[in-house]
PDB file of N, CA and C in Angstrom:
ATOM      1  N   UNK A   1      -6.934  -2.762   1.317  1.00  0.00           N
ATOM      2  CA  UNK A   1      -5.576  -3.234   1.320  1.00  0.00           C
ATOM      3  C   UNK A   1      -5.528  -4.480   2.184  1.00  0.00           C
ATOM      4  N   UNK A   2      -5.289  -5.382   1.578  1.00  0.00           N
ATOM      5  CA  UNK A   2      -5.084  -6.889   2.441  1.00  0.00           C
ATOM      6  C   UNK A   2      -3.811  -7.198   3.805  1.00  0.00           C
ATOM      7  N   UNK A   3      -2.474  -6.546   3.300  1.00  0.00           N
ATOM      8  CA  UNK A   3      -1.869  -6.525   4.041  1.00  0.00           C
ATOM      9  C   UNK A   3      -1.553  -5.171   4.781  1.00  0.00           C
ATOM     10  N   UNK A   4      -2.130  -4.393   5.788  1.00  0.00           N
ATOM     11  CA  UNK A   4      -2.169  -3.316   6.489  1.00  0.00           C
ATOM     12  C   UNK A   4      -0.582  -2.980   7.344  1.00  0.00           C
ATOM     13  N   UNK A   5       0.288  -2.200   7.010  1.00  0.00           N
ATOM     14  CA  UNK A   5       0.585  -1.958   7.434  1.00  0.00           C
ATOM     15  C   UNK A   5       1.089  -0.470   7.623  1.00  0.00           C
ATOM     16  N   UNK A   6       0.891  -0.490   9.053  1.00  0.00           N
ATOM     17  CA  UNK A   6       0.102   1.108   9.246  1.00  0.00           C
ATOM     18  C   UNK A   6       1.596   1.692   9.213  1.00  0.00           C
ATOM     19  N   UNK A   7       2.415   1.787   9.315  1.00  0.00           N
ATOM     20  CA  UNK A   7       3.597   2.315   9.029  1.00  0.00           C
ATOM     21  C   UNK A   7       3.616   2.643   7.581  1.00  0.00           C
ATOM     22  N   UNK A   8       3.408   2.070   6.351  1.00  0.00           N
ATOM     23  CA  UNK A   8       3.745   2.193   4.779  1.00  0.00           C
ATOM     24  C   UNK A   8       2.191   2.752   4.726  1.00  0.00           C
ATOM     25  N   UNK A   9       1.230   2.654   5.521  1.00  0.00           N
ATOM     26  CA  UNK A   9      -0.137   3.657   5.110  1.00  0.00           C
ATOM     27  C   UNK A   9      -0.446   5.080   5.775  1.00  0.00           C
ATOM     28  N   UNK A  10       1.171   5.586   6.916  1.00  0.00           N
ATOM     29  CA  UNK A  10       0.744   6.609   7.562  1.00  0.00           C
ATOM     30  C   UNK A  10       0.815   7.931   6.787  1.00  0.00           C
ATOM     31  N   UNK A  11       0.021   8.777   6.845  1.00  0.00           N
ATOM     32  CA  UNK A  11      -0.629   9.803   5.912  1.00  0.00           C
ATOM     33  C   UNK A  11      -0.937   9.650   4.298  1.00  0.00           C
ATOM     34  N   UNK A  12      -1.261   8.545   4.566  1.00  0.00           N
ATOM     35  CA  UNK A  12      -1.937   8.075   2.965  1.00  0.00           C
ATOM     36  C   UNK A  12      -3.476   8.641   3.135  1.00  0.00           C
ATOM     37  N   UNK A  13      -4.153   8.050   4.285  1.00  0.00           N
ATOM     38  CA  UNK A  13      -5.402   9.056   4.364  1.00  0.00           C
ATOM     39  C   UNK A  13      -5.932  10.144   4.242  1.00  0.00           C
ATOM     40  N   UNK A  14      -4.954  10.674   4.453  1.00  0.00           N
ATOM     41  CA  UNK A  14      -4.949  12.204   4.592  1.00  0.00           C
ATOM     42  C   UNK A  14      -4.740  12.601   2.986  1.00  0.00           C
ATOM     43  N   UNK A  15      -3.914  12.251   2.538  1.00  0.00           N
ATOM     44  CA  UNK A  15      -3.807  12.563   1.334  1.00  0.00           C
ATOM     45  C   UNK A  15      -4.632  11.825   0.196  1.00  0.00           C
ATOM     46  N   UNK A  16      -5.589  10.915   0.372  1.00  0.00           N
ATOM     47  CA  UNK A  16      -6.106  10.831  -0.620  1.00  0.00           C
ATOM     48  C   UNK A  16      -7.503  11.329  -0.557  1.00  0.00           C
ATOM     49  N   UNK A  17      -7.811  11.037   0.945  1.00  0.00           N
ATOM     50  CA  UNK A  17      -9.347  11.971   0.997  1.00  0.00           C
ATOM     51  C   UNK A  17      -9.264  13.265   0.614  1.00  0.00           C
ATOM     52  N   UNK A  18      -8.059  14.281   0.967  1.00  0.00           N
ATOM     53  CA  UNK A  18      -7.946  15.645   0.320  1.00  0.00           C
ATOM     54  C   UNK A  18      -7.671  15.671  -1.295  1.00  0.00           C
ATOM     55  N   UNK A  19      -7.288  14.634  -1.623  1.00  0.00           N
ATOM     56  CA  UNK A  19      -7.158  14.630  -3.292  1.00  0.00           C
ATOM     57  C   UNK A  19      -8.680  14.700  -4.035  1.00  0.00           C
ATOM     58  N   UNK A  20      -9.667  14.019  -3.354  1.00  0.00           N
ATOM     59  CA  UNK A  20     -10.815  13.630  -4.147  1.00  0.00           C
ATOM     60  C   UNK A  20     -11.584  15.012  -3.280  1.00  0.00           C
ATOM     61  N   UNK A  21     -11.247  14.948  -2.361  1.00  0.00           N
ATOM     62  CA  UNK A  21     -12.116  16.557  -2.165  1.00  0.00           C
ATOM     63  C   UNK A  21     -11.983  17.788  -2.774  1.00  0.00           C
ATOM     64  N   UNK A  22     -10.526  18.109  -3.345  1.00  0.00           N
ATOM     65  CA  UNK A  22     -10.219  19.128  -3.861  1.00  0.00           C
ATOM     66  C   UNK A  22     -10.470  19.261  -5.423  1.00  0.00           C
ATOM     67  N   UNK A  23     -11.736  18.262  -6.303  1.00  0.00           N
ATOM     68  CA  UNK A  23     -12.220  17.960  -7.353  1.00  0.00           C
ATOM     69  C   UNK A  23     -13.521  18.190  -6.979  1.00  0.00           C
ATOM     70  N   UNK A  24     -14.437  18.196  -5.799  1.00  0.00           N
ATOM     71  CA  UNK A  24     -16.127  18.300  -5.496  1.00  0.00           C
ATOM     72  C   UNK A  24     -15.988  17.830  -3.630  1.00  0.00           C
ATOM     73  N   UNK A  25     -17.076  18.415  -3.155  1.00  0.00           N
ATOM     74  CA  UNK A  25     -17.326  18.266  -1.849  1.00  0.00           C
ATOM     75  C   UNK A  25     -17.554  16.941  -2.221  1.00  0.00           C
ATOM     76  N   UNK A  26     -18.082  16.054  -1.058  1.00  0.00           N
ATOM     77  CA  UNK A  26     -18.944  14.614  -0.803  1.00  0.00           C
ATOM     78  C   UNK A  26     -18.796  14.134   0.711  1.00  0.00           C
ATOM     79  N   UNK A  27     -19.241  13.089   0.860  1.00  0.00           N
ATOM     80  CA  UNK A  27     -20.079  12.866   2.025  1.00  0.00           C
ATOM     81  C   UNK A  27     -18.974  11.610   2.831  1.00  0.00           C
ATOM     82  N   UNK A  28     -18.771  11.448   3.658  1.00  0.00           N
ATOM     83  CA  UNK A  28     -17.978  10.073   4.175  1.00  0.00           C
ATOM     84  C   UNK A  28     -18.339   8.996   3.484  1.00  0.00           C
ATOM     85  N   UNK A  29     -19.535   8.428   3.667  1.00  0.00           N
ATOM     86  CA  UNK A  29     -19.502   6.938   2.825  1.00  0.00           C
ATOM     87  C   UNK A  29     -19.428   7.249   1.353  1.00  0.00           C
ATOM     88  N   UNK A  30     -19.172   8.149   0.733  1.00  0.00           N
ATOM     89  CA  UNK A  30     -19.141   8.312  -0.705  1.00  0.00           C
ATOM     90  C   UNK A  30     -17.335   8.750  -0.685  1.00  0.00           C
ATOM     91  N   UNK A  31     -17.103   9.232   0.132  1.00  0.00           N
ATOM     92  CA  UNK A  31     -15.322   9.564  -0.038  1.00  0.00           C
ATOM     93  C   UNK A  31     -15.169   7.881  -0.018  1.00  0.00           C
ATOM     94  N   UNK A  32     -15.824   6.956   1.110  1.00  0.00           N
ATOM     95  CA  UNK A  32     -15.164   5.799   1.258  1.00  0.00           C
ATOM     96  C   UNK A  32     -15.049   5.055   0.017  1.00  0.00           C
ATOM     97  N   UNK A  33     -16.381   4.951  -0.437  1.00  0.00           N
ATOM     98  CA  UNK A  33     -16.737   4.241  -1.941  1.00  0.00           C
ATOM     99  C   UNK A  33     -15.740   4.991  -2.888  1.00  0.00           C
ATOM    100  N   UNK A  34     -15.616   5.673  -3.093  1.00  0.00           N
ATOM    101  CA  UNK A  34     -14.823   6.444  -4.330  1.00  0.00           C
ATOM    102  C   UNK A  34     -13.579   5.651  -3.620  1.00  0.00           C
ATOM    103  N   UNK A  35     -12.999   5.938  -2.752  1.00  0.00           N
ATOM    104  CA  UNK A  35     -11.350   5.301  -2.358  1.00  0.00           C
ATOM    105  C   UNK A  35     -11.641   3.695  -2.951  1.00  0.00           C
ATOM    106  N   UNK A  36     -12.398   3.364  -2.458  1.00  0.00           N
ATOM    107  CA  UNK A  36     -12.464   1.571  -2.701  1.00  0.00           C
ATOM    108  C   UNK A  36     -12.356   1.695  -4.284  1.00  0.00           C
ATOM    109  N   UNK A  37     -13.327   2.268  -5.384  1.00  0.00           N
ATOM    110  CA  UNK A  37     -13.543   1.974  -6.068  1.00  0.00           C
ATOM    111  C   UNK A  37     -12.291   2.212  -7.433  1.00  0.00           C
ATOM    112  N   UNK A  38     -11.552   3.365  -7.074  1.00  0.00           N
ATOM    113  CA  UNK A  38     -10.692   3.977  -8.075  1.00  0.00           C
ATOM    114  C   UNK A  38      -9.735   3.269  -7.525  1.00  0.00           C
ATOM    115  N   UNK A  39      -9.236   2.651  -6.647  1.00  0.00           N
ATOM    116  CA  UNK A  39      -8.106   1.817  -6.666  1.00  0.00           C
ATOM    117  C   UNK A  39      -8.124   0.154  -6.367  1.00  0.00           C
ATOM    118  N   UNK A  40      -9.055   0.086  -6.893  1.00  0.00           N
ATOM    119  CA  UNK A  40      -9.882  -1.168  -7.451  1.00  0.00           C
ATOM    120  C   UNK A  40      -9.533  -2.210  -6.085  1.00  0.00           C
ATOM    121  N   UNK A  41      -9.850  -1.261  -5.207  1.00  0.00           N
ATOM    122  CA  UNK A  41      -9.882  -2.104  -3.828  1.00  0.00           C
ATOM    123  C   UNK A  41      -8.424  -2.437  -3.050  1.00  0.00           C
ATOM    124  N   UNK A  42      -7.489  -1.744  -3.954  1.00  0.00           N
ATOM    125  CA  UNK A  42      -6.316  -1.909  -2.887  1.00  0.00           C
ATOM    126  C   UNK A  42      -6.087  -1.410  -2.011  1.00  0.00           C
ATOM    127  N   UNK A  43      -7.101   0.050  -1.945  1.00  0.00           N
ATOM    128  CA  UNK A  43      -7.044   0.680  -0.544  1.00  0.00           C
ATOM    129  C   UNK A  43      -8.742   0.735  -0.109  1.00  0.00           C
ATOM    130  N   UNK A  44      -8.508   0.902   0.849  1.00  0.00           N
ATOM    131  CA  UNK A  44     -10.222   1.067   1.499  1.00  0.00           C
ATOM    132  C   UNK A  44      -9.860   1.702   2.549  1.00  0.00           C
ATOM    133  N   UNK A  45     -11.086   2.837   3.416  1.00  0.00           N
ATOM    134  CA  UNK A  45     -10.510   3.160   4.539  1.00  0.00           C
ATOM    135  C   UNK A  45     -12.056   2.749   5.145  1.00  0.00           C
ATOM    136  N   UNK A  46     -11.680   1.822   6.376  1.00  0.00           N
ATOM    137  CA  UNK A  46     -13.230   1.800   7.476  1.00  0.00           C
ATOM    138  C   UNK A  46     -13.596   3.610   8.125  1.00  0.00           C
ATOM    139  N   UNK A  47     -14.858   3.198   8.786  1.00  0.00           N
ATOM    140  CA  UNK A  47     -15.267   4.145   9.738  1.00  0.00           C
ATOM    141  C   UNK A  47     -14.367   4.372  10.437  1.00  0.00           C
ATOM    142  N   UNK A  48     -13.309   3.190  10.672  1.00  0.00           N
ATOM    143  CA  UNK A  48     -12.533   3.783  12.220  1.00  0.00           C
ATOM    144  C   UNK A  48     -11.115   4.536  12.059  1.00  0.00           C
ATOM    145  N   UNK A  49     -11.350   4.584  10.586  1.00  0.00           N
ATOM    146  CA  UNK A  49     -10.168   5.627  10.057  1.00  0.00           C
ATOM    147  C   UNK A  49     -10.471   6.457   9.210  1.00  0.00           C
ATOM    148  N   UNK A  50     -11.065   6.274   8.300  1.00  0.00           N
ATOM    149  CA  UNK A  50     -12.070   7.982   7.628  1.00  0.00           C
ATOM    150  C   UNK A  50     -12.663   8.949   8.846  1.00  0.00           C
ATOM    151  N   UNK A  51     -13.541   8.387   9.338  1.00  0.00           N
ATOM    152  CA  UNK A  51     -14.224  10.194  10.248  1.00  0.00           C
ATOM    153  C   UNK A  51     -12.992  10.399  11.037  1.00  0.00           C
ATOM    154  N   UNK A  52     -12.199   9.934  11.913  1.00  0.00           N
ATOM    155  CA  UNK A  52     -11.402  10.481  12.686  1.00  0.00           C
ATOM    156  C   UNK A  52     -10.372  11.121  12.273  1.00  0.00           C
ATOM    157  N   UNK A  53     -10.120  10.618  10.780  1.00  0.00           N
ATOM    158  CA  UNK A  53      -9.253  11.380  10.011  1.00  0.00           C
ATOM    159  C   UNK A  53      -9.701  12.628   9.373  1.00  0.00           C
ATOM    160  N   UNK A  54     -10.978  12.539   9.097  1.00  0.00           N
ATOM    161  CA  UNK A  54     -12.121  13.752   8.644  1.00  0.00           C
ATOM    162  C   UNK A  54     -11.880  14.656   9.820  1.00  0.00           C
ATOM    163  N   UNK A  55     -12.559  14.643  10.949  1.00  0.00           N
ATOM    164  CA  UNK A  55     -12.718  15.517  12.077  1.00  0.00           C
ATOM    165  C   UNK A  55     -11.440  16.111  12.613  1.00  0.00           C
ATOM    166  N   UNK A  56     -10.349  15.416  12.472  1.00  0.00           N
ATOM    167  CA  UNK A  56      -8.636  15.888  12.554  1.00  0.00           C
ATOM    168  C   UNK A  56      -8.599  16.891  11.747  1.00  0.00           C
ATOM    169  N   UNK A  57      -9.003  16.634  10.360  1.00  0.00           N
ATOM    170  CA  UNK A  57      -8.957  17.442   8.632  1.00  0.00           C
ATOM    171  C   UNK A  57      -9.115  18.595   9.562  1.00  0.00           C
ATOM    172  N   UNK A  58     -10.923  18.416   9.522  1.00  0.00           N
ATOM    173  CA  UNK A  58     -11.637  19.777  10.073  1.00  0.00           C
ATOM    174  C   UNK A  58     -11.243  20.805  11.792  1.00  0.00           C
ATOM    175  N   UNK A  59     -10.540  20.465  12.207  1.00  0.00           N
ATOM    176  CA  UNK A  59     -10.127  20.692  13.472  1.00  0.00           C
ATOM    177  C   UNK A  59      -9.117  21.452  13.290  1.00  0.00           C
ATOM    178  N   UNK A  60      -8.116  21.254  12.008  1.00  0.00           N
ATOM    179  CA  UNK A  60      -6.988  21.822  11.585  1.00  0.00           C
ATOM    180  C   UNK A  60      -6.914  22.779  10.629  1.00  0.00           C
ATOM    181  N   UNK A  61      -8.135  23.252  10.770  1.00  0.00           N
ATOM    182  CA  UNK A  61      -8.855  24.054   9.247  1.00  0.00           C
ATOM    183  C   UNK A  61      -8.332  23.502   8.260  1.00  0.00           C
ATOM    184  N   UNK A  62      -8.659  22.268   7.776  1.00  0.00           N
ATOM    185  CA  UNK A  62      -8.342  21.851   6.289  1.00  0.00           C
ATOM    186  C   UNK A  62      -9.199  21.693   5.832  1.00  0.00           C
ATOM    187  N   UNK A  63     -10.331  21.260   6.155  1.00  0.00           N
ATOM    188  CA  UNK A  63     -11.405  21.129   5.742  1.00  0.00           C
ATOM    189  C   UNK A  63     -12.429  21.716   6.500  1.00  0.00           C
ATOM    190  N   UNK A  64     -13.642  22.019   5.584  1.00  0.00           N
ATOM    191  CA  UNK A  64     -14.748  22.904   6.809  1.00  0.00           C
ATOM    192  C   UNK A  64     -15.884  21.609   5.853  1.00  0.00           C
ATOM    193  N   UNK A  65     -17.232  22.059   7.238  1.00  0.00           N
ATOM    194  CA  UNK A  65     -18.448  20.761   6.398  1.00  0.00           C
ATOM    195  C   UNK A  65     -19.675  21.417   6.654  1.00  0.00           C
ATOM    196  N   UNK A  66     -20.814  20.848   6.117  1.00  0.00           N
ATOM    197  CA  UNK A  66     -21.897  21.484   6.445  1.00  0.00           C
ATOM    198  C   UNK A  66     -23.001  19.932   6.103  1.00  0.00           C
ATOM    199  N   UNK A  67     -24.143  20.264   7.157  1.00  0.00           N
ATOM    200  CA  UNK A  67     -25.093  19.225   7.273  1.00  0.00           C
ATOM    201  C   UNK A  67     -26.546  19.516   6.208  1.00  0.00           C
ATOM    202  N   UNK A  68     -26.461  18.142   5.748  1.00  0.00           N
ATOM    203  CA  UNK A  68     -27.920  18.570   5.265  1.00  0.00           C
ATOM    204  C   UNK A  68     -28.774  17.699   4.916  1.00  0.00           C
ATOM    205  N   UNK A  69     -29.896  17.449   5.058  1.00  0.00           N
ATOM    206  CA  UNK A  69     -30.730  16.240   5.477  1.00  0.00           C
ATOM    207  C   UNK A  69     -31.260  16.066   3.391  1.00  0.00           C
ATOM    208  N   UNK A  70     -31.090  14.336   3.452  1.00  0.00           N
ATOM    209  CA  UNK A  70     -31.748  13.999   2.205  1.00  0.00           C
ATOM    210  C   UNK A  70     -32.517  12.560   2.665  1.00  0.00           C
ATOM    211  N   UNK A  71     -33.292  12.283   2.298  1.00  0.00           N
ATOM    212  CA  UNK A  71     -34.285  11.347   2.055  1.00  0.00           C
ATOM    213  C   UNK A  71     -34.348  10.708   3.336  1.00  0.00           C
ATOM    214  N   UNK A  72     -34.718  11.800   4.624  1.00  0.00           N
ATOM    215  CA  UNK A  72     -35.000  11.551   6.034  1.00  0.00           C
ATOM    216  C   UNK A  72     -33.467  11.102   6.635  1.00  0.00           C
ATOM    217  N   UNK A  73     -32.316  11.190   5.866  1.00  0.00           N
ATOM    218  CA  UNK A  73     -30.802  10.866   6.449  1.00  0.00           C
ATOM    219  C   UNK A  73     -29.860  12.247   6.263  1.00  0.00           C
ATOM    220  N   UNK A  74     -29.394  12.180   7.713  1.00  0.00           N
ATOM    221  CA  UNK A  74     -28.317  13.843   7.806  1.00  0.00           C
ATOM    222  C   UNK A  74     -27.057  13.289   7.109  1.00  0.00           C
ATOM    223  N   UNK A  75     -26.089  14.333   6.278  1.00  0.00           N
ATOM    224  CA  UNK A  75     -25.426  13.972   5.134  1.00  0.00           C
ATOM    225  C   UNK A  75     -24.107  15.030   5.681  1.00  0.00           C
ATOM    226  N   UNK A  76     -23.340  14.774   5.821  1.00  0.00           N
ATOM    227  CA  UNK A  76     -22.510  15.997   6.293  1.00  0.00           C
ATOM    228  C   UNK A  76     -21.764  15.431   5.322  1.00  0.00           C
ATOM    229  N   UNK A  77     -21.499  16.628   4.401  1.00  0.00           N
ATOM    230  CA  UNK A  77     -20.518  16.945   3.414  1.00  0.00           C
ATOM    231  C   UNK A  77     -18.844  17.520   4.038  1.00  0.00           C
ATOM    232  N   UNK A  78     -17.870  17.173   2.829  1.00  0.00           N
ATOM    233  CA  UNK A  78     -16.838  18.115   3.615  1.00  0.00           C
ATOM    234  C   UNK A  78     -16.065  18.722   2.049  1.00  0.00           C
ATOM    235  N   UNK A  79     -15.197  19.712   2.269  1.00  0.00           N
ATOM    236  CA  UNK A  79     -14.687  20.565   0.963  1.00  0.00           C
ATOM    237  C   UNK A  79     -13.594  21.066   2.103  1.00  0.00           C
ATOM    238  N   UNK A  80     -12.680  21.025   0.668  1.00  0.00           N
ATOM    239  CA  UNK A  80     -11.284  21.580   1.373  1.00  0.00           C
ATOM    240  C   UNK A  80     -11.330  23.178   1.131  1.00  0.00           C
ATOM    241  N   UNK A  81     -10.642  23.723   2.571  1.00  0.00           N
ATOM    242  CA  UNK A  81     -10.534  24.848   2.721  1.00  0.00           C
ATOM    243  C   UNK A  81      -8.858  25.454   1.953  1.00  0.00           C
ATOM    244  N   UNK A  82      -9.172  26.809   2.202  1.00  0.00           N
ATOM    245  CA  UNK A  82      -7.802  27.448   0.836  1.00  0.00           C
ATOM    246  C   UNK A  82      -6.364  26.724   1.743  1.00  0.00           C
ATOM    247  N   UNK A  83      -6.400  26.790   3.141  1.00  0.00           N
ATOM    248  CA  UNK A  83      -5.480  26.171   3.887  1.00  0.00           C
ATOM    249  C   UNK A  83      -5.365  24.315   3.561  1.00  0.00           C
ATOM    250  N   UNK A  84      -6.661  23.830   3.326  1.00  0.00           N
ATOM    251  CA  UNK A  84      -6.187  22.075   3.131  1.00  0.00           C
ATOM    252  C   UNK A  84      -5.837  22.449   1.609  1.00  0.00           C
ATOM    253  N   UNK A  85      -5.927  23.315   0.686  1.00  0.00           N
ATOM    254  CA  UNK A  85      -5.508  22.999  -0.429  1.00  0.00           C
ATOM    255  C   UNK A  85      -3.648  23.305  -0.791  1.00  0.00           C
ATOM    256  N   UNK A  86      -3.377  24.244   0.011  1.00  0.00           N
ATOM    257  CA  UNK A  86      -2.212  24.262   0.353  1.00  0.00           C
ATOM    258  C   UNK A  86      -1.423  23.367   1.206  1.00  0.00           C
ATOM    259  N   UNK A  87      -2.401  22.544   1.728  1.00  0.00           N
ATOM    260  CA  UNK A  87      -1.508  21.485   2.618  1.00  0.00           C
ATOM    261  C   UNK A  87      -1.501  20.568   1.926  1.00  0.00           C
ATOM    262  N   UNK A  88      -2.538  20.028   0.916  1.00  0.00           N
ATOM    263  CA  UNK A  88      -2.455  18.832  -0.288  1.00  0.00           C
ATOM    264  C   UNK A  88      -1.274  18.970  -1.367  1.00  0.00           C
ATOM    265  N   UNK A  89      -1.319  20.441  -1.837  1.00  0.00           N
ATOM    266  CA  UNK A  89       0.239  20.676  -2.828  1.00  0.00           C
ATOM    267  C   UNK A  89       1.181  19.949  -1.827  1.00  0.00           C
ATOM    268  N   UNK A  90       1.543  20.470  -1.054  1.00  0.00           N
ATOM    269  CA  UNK A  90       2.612  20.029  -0.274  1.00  0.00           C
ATOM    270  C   UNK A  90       3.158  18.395  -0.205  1.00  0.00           C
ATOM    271  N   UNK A  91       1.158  17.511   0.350  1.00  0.00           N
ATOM    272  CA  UNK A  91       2.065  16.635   0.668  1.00  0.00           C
ATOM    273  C   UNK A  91       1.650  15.682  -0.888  1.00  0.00           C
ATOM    274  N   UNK A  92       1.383  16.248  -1.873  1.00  0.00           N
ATOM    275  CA  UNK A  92       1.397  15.619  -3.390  1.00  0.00           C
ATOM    276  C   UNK A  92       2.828  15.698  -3.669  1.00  0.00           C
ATOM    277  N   UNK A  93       3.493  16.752  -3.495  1.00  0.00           N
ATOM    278  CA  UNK A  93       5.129  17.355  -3.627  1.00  0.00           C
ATOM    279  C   UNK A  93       5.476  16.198  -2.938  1.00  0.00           C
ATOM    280  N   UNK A  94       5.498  15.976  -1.715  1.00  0.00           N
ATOM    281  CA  UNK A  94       6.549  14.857  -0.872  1.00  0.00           C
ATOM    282  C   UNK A  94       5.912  13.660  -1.234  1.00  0.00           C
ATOM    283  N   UNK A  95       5.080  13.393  -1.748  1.00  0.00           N
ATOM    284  CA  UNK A  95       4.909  11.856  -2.603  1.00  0.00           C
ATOM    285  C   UNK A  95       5.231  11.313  -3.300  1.00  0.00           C
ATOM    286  N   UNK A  96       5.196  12.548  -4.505  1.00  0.00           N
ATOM    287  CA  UNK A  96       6.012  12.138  -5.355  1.00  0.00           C
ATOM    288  C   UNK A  96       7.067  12.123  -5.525  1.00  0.00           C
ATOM    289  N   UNK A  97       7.938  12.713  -4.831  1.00  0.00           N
ATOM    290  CA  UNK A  97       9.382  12.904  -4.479  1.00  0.00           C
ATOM    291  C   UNK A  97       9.846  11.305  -3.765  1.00  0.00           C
ATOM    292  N   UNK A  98       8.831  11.463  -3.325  1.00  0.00           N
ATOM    293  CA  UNK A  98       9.355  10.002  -1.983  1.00  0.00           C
ATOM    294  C   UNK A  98       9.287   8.281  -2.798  1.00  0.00           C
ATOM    295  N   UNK A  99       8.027   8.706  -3.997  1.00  0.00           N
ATOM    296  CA  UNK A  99       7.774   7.533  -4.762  1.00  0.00           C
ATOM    297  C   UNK A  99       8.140   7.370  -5.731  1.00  0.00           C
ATOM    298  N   UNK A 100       9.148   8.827  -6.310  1.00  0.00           N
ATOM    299  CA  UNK A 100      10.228   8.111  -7.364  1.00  0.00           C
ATOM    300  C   UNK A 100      11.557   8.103  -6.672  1.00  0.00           C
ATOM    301  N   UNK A 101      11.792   8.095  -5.767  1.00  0.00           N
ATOM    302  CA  UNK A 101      12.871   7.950  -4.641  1.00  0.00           C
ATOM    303  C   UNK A 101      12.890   6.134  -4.570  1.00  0.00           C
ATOM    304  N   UNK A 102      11.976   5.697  -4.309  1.00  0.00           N
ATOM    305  CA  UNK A 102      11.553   3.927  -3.708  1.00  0.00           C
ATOM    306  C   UNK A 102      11.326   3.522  -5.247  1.00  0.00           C
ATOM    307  N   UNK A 103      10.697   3.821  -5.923  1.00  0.00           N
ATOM    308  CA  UNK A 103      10.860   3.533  -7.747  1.00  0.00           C
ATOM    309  C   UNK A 103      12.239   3.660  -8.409  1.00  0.00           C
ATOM    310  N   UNK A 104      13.004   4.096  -7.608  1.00  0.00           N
ATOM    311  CA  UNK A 104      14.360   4.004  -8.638  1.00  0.00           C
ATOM    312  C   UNK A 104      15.633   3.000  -7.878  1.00  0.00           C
ATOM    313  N   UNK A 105      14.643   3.098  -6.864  1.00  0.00           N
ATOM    314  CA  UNK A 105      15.480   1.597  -6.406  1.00  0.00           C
ATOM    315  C   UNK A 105      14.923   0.410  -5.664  1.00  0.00           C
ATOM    316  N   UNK A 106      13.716   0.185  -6.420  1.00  0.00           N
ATOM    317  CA  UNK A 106      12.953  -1.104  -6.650  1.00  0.00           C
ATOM    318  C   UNK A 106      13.341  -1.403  -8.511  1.00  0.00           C
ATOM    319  N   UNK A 107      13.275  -0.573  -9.155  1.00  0.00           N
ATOM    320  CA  UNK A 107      13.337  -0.674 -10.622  1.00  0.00           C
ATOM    321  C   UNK A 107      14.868  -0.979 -11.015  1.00  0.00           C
ATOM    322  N   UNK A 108      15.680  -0.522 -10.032  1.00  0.00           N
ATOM    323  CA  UNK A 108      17.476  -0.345 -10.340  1.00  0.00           C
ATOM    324  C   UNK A 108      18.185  -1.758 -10.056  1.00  0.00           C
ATOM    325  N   UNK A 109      19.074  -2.036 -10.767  1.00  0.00           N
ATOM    326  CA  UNK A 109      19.784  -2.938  -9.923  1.00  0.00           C
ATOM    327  C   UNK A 109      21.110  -1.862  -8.934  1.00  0.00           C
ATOM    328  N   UNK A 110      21.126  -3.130  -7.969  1.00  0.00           N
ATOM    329  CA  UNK A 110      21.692  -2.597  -6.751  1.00  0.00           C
ATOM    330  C   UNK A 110      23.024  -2.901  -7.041  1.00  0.00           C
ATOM    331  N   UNK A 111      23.900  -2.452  -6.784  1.00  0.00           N
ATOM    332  CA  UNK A 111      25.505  -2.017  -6.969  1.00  0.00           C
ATOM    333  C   UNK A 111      26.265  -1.436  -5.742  1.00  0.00           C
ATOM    334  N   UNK A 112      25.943  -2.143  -4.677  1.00  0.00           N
ATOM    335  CA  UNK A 112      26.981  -1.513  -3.689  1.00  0.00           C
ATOM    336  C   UNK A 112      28.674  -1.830  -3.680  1.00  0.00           C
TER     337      UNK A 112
END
């Protein structure tokens, strides 16, 4: 995302790393690549906001992970737990609620 602003991106992280987890486990730099790639680069998240947002996940039982070494590199996977999958309904529910809320009056003309 070119223009960052962390106010219009707060719990966007959260909710999209639990979206692509709750389809297959995967690994941080592969959650990152998948974010970059399916939204053709309008969002990206660095290191300094994926793991800390990961380790929050996992701290809150939303996610649990497990380590496992491939081609001499440790790989820590993460998968949402039955609790992050119930916390993803939720905040998919207030997204979309919230983004045809701002869609119907970006799309509307205004009439006060």
């Amino acid at each position: 995302m070119t223009d960052r602003d962390p106010i219009l991106m707060a719990g966007i992280p959260e909710l999209i790393v639990m979206s692509l987890l709750a389809a297959r486990e995967m690994y941080g730099y592969e959650l990152a690549r998948s974010i970059k790639l399916l939204t053709e680069s309008a969002l990206s998240l660095g290191e300094g906001v994926l793991y800390p947002a990961l380790h929050t996940m996992e701290m809150r039982g939303l996610l649990r992970s497990r380590c496992t070494r491939m081609d001499g590199r440790t790989r820590i996977y993460y998968r949402l737990t039955p609790r992050g999958r119930r916390r993803l309904g939720r905040l998919k529910a207030n997204w979309r609620r919230m983004s045809r809320g701002v869609e119907s009056i970006l799309g509307a003309p205004i009439h006060v």
